[in-house]
N, C-alpha and C. Protein backbone atom coordinates (compact mmCIF):
# COMPACT_ATOMS: atom_id res chain seq x y z
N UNK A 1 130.20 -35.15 0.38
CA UNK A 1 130.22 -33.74 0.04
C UNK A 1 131.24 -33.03 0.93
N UNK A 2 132.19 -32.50 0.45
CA UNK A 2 132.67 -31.54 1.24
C UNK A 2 132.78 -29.76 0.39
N UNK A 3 132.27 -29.51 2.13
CA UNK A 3 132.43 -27.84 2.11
C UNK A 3 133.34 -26.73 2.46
N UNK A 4 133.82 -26.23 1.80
CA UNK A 4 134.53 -25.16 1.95
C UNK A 4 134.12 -23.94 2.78
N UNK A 5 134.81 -23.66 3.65
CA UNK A 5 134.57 -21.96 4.28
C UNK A 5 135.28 -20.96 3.90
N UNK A 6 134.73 -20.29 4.25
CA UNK A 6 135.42 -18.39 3.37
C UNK A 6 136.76 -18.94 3.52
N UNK A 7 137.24 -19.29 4.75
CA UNK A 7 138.96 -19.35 4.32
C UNK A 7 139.80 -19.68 3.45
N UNK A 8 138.93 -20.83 3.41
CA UNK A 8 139.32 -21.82 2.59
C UNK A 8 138.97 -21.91 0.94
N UNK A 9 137.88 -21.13 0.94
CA UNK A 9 137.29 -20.67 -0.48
C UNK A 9 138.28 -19.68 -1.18
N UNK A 10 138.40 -18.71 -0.26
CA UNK A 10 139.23 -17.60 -0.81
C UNK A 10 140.62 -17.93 -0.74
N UNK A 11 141.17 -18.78 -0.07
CA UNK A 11 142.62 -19.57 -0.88
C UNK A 11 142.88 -20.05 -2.20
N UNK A 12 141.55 -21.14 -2.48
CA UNK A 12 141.47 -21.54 -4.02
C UNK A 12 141.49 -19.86 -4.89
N UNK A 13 140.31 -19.62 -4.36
CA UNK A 13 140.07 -18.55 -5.26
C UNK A 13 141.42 -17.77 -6.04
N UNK A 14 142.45 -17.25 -4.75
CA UNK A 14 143.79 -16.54 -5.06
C UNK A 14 144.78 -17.63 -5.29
N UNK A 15 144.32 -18.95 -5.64
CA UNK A 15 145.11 -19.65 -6.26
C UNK A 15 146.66 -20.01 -5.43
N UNK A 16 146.53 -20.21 -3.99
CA UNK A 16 146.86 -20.84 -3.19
C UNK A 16 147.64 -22.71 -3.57
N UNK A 17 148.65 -22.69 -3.93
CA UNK A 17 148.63 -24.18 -4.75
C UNK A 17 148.15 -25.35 -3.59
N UNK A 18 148.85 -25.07 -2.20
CA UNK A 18 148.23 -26.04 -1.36
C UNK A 18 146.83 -26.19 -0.88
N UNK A 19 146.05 -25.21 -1.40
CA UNK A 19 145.07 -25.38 -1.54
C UNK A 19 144.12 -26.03 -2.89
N UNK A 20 144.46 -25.49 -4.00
CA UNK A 20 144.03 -25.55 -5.03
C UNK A 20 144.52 -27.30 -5.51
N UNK A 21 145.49 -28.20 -5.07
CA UNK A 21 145.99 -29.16 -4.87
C UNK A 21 145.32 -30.02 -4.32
N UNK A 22 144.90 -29.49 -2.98
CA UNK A 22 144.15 -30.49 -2.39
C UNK A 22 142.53 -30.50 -2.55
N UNK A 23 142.05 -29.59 -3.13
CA UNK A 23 140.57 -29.53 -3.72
C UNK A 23 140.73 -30.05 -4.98
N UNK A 24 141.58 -30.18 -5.99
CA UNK A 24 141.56 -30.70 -7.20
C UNK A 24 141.88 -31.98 -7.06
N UNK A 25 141.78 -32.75 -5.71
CA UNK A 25 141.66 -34.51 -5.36
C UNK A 25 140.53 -34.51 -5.03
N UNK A 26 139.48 -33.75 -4.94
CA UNK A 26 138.31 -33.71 -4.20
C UNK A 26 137.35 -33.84 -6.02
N UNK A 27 136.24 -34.45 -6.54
CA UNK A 27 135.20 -34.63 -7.28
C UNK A 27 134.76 -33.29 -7.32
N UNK A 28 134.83 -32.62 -8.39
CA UNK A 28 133.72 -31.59 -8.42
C UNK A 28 132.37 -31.31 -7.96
N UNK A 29 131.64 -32.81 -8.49
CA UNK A 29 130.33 -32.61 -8.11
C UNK A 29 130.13 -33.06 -6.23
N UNK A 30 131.43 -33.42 -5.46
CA UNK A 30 131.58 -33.45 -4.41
C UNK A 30 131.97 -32.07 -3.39
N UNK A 31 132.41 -31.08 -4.17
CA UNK A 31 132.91 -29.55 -3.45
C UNK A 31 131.17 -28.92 -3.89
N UNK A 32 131.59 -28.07 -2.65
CA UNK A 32 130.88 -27.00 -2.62
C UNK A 32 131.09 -25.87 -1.13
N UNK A 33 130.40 -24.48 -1.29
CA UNK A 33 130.39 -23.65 -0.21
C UNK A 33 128.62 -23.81 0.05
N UNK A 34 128.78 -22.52 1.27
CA UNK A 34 127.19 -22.29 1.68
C UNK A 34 127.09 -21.26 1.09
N UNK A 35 125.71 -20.75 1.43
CA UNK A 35 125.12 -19.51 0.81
C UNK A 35 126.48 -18.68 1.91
N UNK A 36 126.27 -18.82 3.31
CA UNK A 36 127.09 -17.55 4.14
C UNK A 36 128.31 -17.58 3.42
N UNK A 37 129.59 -18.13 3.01
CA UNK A 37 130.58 -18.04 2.19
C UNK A 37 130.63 -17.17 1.21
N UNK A 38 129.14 -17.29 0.14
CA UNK A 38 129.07 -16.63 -0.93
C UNK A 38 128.64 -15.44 -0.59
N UNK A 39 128.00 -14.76 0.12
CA UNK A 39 127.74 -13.95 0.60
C UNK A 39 128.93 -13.09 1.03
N UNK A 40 130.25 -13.75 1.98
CA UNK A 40 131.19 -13.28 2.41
C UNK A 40 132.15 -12.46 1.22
N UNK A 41 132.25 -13.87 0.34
CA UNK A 41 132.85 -13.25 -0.64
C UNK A 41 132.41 -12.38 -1.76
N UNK A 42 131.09 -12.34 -1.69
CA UNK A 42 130.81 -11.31 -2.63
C UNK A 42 130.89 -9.67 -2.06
N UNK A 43 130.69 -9.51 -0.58
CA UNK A 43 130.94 -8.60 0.01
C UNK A 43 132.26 -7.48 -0.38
């Protein structure tokens, strides 16, 4: 499993390609954030 932090969440999110690149080698059902992340970003 790997997790993402706000930083790193909100890179994909704004579509960051070196980001969005290297999470799209990563399994879907292998990504995820925490609740505090989601929280951050929903803020």
């Amino acid at each position: 499993m790997t997790l993402f932090d706000t930083d790193v969440f909100v890179e994909i999110l704004i579509g960051n390609s070196r980001f969005v690149k290297r999470a799209s080698e990563i399994p879907r059902d292998q990504q995820g954030v925490t609740i505090v992340t989601v929280e951050e970003v929903l803020r």
